[in-house]
Protein backbone atom coordinates (compact mmCIF):
# COMPACT_ATOMS: atom_id res chain seq x y z
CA UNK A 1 -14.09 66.99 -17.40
CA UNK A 2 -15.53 65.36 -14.69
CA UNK A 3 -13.64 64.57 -11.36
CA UNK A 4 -13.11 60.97 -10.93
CA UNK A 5 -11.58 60.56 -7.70
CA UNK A 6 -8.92 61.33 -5.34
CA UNK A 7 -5.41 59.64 -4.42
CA UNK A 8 -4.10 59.84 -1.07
CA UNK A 9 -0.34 59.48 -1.11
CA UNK A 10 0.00 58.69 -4.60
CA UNK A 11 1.70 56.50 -6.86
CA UNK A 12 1.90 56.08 -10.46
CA UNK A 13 1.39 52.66 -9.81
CA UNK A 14 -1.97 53.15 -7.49
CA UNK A 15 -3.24 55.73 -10.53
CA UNK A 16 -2.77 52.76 -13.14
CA UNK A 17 -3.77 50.12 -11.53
CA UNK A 18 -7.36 52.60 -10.77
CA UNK A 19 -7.42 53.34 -13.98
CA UNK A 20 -7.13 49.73 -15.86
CA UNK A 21 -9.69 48.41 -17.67
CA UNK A 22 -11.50 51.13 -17.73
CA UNK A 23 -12.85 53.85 -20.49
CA UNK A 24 -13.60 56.88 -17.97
CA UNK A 25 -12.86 60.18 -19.17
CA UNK A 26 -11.93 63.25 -16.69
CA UNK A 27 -9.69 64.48 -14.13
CA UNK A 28 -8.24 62.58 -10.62
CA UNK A 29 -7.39 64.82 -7.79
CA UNK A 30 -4.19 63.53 -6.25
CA UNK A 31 -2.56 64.43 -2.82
CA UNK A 32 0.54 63.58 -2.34
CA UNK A 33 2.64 64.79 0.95
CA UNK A 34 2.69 68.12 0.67
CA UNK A 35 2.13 67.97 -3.08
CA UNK A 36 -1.43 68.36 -4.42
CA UNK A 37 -2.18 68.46 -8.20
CA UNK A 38 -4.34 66.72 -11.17
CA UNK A 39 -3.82 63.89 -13.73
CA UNK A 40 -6.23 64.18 -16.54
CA UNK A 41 -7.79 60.80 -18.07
CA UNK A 42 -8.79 60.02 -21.26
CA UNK A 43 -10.44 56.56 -22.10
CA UNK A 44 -8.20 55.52 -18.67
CA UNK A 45 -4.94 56.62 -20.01
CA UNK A 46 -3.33 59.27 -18.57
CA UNK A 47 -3.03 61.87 -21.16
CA UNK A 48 -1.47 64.57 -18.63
CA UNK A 49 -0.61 65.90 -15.32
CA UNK A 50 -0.06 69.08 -13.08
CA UNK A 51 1.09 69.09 -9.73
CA UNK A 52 0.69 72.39 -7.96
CA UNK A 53 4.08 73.75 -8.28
CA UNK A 54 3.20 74.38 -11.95
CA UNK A 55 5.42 71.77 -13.73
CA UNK A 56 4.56 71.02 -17.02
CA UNK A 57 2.80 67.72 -17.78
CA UNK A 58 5.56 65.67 -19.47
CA UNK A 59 7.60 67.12 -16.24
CA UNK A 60 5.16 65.90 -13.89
CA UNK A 61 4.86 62.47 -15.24
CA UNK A 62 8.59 61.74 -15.82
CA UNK A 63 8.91 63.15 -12.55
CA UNK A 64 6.17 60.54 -10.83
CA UNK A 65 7.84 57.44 -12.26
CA UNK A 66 10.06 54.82 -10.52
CA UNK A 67 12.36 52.88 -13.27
CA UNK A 68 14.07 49.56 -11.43
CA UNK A 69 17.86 50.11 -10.86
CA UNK A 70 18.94 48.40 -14.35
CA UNK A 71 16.81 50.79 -16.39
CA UNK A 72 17.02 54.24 -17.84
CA UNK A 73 14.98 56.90 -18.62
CA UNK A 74 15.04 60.58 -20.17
CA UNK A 75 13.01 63.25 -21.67
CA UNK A 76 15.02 62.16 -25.08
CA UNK A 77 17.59 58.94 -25.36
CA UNK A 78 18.87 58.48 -28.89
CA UNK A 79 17.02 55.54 -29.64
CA UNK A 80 19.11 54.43 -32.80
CA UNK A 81 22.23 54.25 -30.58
CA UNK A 82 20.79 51.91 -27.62
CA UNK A 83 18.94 49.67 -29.91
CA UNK A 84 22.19 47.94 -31.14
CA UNK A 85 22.54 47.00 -27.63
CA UNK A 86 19.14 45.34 -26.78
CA UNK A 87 18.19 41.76 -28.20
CA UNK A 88 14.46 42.78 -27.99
CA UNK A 89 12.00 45.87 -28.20
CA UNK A 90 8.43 46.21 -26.48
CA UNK A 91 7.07 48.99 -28.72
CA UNK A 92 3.89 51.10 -29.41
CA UNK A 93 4.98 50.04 -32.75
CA UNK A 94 5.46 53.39 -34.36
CA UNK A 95 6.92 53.87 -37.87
CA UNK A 96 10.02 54.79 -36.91
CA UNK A 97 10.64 51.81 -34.45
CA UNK A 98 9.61 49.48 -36.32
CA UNK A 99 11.73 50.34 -38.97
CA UNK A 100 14.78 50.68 -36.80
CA UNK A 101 14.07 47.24 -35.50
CA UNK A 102 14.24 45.77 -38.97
CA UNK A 103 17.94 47.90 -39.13
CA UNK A 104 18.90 46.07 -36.23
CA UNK A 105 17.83 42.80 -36.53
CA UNK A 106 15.64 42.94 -33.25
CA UNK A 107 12.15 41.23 -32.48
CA UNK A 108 9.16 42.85 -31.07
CA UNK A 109 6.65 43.10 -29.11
CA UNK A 110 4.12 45.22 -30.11
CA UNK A 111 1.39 47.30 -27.79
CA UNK A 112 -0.18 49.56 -30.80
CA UNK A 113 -1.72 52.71 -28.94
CA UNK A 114 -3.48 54.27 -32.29
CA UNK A 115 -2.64 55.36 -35.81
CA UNK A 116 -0.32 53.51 -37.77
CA UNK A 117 0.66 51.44 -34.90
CA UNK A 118 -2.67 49.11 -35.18
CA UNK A 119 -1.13 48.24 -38.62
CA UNK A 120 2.53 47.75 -37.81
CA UNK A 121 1.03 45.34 -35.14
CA UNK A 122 -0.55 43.54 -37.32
CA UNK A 123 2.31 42.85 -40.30
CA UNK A 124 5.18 42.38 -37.46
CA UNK A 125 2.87 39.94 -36.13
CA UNK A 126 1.72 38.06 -39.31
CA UNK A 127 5.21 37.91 -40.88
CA UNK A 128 6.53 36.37 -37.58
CA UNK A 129 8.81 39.31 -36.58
CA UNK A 130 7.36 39.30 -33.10
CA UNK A 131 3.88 39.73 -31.23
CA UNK A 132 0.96 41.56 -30.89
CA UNK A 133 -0.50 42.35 -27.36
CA UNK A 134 -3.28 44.36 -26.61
CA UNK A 135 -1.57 47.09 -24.47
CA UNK A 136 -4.64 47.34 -21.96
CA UNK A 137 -5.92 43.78 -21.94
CA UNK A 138 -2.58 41.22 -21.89
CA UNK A 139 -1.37 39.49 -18.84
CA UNK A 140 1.73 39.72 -17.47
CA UNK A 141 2.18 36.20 -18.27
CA UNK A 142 1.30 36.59 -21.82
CA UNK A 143 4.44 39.64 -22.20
CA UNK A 144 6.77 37.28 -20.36
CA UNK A 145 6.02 34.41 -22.31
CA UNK A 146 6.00 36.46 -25.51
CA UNK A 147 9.44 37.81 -24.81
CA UNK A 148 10.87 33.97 -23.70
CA UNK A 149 9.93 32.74 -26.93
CA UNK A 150 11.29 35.47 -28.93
CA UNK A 151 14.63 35.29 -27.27
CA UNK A 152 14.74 31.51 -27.89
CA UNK A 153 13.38 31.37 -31.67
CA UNK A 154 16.71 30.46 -33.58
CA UNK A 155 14.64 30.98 -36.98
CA UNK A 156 13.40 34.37 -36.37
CA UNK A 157 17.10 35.87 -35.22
CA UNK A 158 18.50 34.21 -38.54
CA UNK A 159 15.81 35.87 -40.39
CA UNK A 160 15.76 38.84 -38.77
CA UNK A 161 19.77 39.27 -39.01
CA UNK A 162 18.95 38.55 -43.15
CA UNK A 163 17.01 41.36 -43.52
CA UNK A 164 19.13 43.73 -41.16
CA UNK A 165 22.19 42.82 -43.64
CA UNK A 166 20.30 43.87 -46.60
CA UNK A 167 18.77 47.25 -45.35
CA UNK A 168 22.03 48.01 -43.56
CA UNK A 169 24.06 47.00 -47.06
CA UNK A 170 21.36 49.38 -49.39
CA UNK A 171 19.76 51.71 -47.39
CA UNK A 172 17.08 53.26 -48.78
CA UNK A 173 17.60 57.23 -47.46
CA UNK A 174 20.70 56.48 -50.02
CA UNK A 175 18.96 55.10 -52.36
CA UNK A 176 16.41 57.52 -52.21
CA UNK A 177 18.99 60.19 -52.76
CA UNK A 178 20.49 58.73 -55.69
CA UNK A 179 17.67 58.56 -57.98
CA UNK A 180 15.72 62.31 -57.00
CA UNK A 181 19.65 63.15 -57.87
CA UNK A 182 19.35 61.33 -61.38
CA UNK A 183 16.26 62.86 -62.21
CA UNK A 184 17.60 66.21 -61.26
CA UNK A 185 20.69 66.14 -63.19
CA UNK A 186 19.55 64.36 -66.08
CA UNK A 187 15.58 64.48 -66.54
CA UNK A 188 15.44 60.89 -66.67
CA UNK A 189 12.22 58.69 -65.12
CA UNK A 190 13.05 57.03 -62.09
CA UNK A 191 13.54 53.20 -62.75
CA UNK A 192 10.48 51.34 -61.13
CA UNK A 193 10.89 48.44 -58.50
């Protein structure tokens, strides 16, 4: 990979902002203090780091970052118990958030990264459940404003608070479990939806 720079005194916030916008591929040197190291670059995200005292990349990032006083962060939070305690989600839109946001009743607002999470995007978006922003082109206007009007949309939180009751009421895990235990025990077809 090739080299693409070098950051004096580093911060996360001085690699992002020199790597926004654009689609260069390689390694920037970083200095630091007395620390030294490398963040590797793919298509300007940062897809990894190592800092010369050998921590490990998912370390070395977690390490780097600066969350405001009324935030958290971990290596692992237990997503399923903090999101009953949030009125919104900004998401990659993953399966498994998304679907835990329907659980819970929440909006979103969606910055798909790849995979699945183009799609998800997409449906969340055209079904009125939140909004779609492209995660290295939006404003910081446009995810303020996106996140006002969620908060104030009477008719989504009534609609999304419908369809949390009914997953929450028959979930489908238990559902799920029923019938591959009726065909088990008895041989029977499942019934079709």
């Amino acid at each position: 990979m090739a080299l693409l720079g070098t950051l004096a005194e580093f911060q996360v916030d001085d690699i992002l902002m020199l790597l926004s916008g654009t689609a260069k591929t390689g390694v920037l040197g970083v200095e630091g203090g007395e620390r030294t190291g490398r963040v590797w670059v793919d298509a300007g995200r940062i897809v990894g780091a190592e800092l010369d005292d050998h921590h490990e990349p998912a370390d070395v990032l977690f390490e780097l970052l600066r969350l405001a006083d009324n935030m958290t962060g971990a290596e692992f939070l237990p997503q399923p118990a903090i999101l009953p305690q949030v009125d919104l989600v900004v998401t990659h839109g993953g399966n498994n958030t998304v679907t835990e946001c329907f659980h819970n009743g929440l909006p979103m607002v969606v910055l798909p990264l790849f995979w699945d999470q183009y799609d998800n995007a997409q449906r969340v978006a055209e079904t009125g459940f939140g909004v779609r922003l492209d995660p290295y082109r939006f404003e910081e206007r446009e995810l303020t404003e996106a996140i006002d009007r969620l908060l104030a949309d009477g008719e989504l939180r009534a609609r999304s608070a419908a369809v949390s009751k009914r997953l929450q009421a028959k979930p489908g895990t238990s559902t799920a479990a029923d019938l591959i235990e009726l065909v088990a025990r008895t041989g029977a077809r499942a019934p079709a939806f």
